[in-house]
Structure formats: structure tokens, C-alpha cells
PDB file of N, CA and C in Angstrom:
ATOM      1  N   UNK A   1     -54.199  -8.769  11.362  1.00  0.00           N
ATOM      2  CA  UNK A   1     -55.014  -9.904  10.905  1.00  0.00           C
ATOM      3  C   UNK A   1     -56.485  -9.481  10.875  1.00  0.00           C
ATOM      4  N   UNK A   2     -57.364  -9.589   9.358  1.00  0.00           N
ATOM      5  CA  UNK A   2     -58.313  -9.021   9.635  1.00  0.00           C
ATOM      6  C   UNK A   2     -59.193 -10.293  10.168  1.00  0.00           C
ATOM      7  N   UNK A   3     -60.591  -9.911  10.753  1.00  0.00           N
ATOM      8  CA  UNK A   3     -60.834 -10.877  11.172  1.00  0.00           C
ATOM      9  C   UNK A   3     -62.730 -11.099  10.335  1.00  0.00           C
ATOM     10  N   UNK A   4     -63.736 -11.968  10.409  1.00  0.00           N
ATOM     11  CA  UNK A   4     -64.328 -11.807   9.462  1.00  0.00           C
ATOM     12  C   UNK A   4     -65.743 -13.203   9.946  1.00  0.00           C
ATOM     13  N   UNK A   5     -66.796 -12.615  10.000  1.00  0.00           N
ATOM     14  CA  UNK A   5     -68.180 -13.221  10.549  1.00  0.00           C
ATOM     15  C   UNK A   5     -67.784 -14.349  10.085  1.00  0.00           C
ATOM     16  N   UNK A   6     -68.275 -15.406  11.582  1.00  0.00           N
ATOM     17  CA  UNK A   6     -68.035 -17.211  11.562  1.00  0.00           C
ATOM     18  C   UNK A   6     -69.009 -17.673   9.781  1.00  0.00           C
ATOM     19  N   UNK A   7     -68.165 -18.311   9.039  1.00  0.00           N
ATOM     20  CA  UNK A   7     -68.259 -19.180   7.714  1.00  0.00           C
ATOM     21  C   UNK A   7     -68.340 -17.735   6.418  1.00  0.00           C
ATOM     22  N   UNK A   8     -68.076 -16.908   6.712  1.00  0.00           N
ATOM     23  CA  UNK A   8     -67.949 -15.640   5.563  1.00  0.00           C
ATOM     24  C   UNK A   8     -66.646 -16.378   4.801  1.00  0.00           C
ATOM     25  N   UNK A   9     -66.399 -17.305   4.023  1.00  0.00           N
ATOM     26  CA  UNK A   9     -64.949 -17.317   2.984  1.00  0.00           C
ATOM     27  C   UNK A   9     -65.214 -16.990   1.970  1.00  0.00           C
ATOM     28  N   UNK A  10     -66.239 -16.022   2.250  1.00  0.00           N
ATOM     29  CA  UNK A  10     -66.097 -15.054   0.716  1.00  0.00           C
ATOM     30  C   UNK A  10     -65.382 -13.805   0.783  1.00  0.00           C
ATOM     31  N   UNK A  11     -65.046 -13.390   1.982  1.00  0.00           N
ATOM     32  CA  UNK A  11     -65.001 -12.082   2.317  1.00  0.00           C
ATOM     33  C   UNK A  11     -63.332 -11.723   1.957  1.00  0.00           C
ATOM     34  N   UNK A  12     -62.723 -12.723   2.496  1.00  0.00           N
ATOM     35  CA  UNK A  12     -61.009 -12.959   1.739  1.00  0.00           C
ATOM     36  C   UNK A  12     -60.805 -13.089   0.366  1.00  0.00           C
ATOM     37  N   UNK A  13     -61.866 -13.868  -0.276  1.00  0.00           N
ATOM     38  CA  UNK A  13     -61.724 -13.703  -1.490  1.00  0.00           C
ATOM     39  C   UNK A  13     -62.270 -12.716  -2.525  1.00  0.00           C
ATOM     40  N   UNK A  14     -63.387 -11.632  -1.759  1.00  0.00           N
ATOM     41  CA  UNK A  14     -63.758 -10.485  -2.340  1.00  0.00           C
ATOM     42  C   UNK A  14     -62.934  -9.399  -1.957  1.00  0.00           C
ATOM     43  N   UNK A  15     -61.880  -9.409  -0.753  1.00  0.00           N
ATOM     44  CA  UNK A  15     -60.478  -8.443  -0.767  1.00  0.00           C
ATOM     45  C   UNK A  15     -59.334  -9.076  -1.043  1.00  0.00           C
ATOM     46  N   UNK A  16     -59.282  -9.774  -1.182  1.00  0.00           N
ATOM     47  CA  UNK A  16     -58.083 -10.131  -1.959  1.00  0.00           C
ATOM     48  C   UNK A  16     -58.438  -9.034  -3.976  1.00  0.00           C
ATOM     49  N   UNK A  17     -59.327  -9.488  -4.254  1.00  0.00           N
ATOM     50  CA  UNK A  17     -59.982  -9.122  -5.040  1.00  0.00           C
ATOM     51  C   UNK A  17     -59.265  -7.233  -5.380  1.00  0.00           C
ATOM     52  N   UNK A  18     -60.386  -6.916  -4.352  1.00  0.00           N
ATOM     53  CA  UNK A  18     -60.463  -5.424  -3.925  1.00  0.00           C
ATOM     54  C   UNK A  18     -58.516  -5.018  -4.046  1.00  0.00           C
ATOM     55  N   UNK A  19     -57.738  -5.404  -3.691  1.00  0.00           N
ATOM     56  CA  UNK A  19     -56.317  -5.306  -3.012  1.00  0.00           C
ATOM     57  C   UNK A  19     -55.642  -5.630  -3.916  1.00  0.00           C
ATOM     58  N   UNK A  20     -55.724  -6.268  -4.999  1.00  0.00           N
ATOM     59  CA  UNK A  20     -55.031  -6.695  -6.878  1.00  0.00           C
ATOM     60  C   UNK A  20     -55.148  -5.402  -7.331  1.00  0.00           C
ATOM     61  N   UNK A  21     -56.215  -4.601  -7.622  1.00  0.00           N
ATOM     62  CA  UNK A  21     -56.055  -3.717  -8.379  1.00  0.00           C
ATOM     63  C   UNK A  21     -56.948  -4.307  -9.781  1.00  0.00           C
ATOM     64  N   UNK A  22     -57.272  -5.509  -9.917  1.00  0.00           N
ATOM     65  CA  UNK A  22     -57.604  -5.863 -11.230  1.00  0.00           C
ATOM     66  C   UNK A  22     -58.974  -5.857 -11.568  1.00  0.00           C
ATOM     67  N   UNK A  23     -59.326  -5.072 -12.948  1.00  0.00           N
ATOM     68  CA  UNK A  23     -60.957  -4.874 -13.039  1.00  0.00           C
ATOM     69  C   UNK A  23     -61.682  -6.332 -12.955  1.00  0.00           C
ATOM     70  N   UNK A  24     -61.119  -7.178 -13.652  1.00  0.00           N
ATOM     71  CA  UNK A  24     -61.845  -9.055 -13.559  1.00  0.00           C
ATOM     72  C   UNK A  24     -60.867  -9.698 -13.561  1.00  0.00           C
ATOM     73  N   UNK A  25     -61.535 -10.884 -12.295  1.00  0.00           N
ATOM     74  CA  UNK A  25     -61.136 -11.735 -12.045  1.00  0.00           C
ATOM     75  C   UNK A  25     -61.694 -12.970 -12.360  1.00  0.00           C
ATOM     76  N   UNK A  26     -61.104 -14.581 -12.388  1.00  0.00           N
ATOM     77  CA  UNK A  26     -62.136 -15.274 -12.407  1.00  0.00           C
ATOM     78  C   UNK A  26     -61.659 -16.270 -11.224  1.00  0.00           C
ATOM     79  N   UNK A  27     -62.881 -16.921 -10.648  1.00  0.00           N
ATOM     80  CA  UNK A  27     -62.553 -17.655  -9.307  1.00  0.00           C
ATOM     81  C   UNK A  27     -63.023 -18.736  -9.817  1.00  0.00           C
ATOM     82  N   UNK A  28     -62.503 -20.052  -8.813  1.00  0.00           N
ATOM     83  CA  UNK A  28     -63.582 -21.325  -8.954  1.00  0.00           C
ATOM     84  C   UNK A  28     -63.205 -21.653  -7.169  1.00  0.00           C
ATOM     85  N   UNK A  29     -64.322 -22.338  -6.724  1.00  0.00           N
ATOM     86  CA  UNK A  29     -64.543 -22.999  -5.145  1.00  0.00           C
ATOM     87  C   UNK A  29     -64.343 -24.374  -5.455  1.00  0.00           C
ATOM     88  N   UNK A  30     -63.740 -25.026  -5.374  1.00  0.00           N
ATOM     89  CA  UNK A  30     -63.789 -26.514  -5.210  1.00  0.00           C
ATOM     90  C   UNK A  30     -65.329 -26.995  -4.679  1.00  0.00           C
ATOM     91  N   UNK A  31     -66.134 -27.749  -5.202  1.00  0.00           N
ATOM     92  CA  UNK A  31     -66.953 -28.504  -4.771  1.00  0.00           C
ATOM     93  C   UNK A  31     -67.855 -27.819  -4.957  1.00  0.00           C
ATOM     94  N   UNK A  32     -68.224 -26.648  -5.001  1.00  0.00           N
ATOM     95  CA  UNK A  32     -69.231 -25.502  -4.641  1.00  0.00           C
ATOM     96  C   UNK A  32     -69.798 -25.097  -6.703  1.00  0.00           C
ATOM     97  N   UNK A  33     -70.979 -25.014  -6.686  1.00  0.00           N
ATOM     98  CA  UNK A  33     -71.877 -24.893  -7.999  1.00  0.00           C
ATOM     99  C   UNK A  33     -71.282 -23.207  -8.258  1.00  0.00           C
ATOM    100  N   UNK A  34     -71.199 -23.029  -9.143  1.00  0.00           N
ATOM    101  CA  UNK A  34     -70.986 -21.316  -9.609  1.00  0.00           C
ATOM    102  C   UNK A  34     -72.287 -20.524  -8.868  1.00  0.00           C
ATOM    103  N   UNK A  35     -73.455 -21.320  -9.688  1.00  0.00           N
ATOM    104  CA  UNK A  35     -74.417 -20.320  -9.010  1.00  0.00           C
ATOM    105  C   UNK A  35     -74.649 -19.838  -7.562  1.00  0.00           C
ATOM    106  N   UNK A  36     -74.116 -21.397  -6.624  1.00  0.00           N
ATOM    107  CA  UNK A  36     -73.967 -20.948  -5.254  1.00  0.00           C
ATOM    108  C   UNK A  36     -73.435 -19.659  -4.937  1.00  0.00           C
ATOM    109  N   UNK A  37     -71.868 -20.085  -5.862  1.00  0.00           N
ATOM    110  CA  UNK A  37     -70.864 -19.370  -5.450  1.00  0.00           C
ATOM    111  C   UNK A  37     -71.263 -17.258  -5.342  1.00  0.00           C
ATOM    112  N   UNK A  38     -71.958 -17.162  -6.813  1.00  0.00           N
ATOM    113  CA  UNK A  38     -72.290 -16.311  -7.305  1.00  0.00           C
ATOM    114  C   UNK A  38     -73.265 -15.528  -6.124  1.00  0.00           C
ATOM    115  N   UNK A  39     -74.244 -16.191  -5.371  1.00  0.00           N
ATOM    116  CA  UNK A  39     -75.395 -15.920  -4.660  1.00  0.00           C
ATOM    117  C   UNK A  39     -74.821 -15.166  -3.266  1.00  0.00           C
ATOM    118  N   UNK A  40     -73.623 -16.252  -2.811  1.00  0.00           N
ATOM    119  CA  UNK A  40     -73.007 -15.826  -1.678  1.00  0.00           C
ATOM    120  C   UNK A  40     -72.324 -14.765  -1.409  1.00  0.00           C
ATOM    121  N   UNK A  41     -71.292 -14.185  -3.191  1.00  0.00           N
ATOM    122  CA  UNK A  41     -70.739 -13.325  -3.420  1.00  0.00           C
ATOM    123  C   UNK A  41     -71.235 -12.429  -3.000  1.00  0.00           C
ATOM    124  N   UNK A  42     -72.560 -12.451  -3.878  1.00  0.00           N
ATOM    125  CA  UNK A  42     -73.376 -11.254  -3.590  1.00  0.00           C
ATOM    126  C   UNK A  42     -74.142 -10.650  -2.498  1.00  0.00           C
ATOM    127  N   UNK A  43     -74.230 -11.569  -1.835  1.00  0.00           N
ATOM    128  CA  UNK A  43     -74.583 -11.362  -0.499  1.00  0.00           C
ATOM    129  C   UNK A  43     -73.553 -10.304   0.390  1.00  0.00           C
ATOM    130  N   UNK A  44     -72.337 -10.930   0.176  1.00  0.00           N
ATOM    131  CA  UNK A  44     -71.324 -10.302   0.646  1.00  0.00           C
ATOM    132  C   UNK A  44     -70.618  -8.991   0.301  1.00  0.00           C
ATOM    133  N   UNK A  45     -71.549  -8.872  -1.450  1.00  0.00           N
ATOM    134  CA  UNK A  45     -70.836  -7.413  -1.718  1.00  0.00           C
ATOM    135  C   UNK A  45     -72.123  -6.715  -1.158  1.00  0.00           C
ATOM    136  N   UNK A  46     -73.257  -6.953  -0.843  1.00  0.00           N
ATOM    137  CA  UNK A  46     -74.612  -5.748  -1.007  1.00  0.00           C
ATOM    138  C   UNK A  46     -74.455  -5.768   0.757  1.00  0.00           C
ATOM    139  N   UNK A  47     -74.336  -6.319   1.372  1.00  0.00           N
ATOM    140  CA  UNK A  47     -73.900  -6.047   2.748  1.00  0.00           C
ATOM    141  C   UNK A  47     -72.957  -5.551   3.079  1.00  0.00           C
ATOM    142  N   UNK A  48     -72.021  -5.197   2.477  1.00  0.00           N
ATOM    143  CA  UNK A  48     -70.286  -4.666   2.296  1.00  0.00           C
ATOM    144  C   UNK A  48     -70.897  -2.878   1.500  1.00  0.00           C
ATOM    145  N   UNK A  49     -71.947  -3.084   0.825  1.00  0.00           N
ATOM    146  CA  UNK A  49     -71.987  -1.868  -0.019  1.00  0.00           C
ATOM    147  C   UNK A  49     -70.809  -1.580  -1.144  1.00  0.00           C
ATOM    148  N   UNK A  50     -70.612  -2.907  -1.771  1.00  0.00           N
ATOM    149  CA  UNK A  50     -69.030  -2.556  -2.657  1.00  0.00           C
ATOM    150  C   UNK A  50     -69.642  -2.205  -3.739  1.00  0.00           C
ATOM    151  N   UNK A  51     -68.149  -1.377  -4.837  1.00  0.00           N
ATOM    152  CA  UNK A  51     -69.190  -1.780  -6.465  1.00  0.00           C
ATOM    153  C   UNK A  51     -68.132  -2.395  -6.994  1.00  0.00           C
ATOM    154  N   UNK A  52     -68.965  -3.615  -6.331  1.00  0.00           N
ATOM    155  CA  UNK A  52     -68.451  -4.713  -7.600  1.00  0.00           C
ATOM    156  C   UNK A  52     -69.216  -5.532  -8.067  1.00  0.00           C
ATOM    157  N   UNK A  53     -69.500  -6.570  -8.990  1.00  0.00           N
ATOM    158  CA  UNK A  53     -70.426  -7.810  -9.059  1.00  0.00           C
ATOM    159  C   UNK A  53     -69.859  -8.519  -9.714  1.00  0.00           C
ATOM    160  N   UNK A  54     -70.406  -9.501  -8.629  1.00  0.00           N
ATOM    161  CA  UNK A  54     -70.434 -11.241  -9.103  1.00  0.00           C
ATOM    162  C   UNK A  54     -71.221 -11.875 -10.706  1.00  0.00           C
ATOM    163  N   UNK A  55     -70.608 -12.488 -11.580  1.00  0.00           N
ATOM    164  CA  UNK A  55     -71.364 -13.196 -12.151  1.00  0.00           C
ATOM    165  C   UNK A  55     -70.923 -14.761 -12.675  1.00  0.00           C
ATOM    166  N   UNK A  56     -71.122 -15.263 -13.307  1.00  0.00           N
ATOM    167  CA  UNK A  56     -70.614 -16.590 -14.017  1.00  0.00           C
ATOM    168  C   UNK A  56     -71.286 -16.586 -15.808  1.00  0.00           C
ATOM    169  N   UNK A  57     -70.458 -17.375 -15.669  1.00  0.00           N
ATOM    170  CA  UNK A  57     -70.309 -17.960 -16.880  1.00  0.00           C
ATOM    171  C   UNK A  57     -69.408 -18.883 -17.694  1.00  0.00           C
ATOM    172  N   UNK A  58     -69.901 -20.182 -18.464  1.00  0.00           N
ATOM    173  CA  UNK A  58     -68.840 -21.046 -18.765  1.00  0.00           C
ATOM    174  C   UNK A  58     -68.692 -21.755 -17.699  1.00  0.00           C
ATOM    175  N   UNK A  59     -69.208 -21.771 -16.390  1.00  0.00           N
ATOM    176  CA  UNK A  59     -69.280 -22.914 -15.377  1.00  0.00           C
ATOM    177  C   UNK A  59     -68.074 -22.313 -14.292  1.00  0.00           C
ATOM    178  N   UNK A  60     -67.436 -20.714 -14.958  1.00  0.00           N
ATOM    179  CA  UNK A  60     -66.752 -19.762 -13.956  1.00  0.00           C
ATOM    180  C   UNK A  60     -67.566 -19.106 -13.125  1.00  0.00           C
ATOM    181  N   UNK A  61     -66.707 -18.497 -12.036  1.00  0.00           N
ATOM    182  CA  UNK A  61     -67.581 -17.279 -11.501  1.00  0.00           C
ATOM    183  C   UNK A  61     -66.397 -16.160 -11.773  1.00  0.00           C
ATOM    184  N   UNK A  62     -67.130 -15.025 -11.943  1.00  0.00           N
ATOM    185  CA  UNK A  62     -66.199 -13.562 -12.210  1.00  0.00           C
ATOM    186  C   UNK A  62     -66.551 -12.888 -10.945  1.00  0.00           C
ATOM    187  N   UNK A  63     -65.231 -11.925 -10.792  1.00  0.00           N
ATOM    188  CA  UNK A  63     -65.799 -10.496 -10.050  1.00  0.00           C
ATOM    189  C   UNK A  63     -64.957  -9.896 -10.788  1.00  0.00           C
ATOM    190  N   UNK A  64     -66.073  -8.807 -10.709  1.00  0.00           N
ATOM    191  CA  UNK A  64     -65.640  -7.541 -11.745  1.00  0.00           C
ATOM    192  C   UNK A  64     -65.659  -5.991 -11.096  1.00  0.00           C
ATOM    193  N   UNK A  65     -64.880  -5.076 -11.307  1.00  0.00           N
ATOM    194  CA  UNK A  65     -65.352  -4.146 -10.907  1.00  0.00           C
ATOM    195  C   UNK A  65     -66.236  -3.023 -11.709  1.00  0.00           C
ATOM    196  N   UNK A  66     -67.497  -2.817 -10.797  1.00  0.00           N
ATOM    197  CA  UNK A  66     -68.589  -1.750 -11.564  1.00  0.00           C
ATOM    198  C   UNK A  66     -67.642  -0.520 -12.175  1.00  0.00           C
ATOM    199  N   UNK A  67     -67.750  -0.383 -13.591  1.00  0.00           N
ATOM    200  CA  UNK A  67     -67.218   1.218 -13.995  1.00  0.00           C
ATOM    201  C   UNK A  67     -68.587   2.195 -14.068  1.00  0.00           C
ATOM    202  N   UNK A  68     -68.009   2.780 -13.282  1.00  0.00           N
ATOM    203  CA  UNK A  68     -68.734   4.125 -13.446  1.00  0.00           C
ATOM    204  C   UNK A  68     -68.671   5.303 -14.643  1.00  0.00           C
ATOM    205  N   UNK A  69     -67.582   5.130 -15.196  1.00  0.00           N
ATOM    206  CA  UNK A  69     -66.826   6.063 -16.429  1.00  0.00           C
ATOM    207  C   UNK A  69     -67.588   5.144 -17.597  1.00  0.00           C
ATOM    208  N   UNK A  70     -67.892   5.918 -18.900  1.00  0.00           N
ATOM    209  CA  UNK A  70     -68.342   4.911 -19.884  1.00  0.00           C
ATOM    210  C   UNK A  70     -66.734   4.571 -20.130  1.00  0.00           C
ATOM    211  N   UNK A  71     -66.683   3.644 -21.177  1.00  0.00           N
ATOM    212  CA  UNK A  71     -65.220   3.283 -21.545  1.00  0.00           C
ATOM    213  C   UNK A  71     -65.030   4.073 -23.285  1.00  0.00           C
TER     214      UNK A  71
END
């Protein structure tokens, strides 16, 4: 059971993320504004050191994973 800093519920949903395998995702929080959502993400990936990023759009929020390779 991993365990994860008191009110972090981003951190399950940025490995869950990580643990799919999938380059984008799109999330929604019940109750919670995208942009919140988006702010917190990010908080949680630049303290984590991940490459991934958060964004929104359409009133979604995405996580995506950074490519490093051009496509």
C-alpha cells in the first residue's frame, strides 16, 4: 500500500496515470475548476520531478506524457 503526504489526491491519480502506459489521458474532479485541478497537478509533477504535464482544455484536464523523441 503506497502511502502519500496528508490531502496529496493527486498523487494516485498522477500514478495511476504513470502505471496505464498511456501517452494522454483525460481526468475530471468532481466539484473542483480545471484550472485548480491543473495547478495542483503540477505541483505534484515538479516536486515528483516527472515528465509529464498537466493541461486543460474544453473545461477537461489532460495528462500527457512529455516526448522526448520528435514524432
Amino acid at each position: 500500500e503506497k502511502t502519500y503526504h496528508k490531502g496529496s489526491v493527486y498523487d494516485p491519480i498522477i500514478d495511476q496515470f504513470l502505471e496505464s502506459g498511456q501517452e494522454l489521458v483525460e481526468i475530471s474532479i468532481e466539484g473542483k475548476r480545471p484550472g485548480y485541478v491543473v495547478t495542483q497537478l503540477d505541483r505534484r509533477i515538479n516536486t515528483r520531478k516527472l515528465d509529464i504535464v498537466a493541461s486543460r482544455g474544453g473545461g477537461f484536464v489532460y495528462l500527457e506524457k512529455k516526448t522526448t523523441e520528435p514524432t
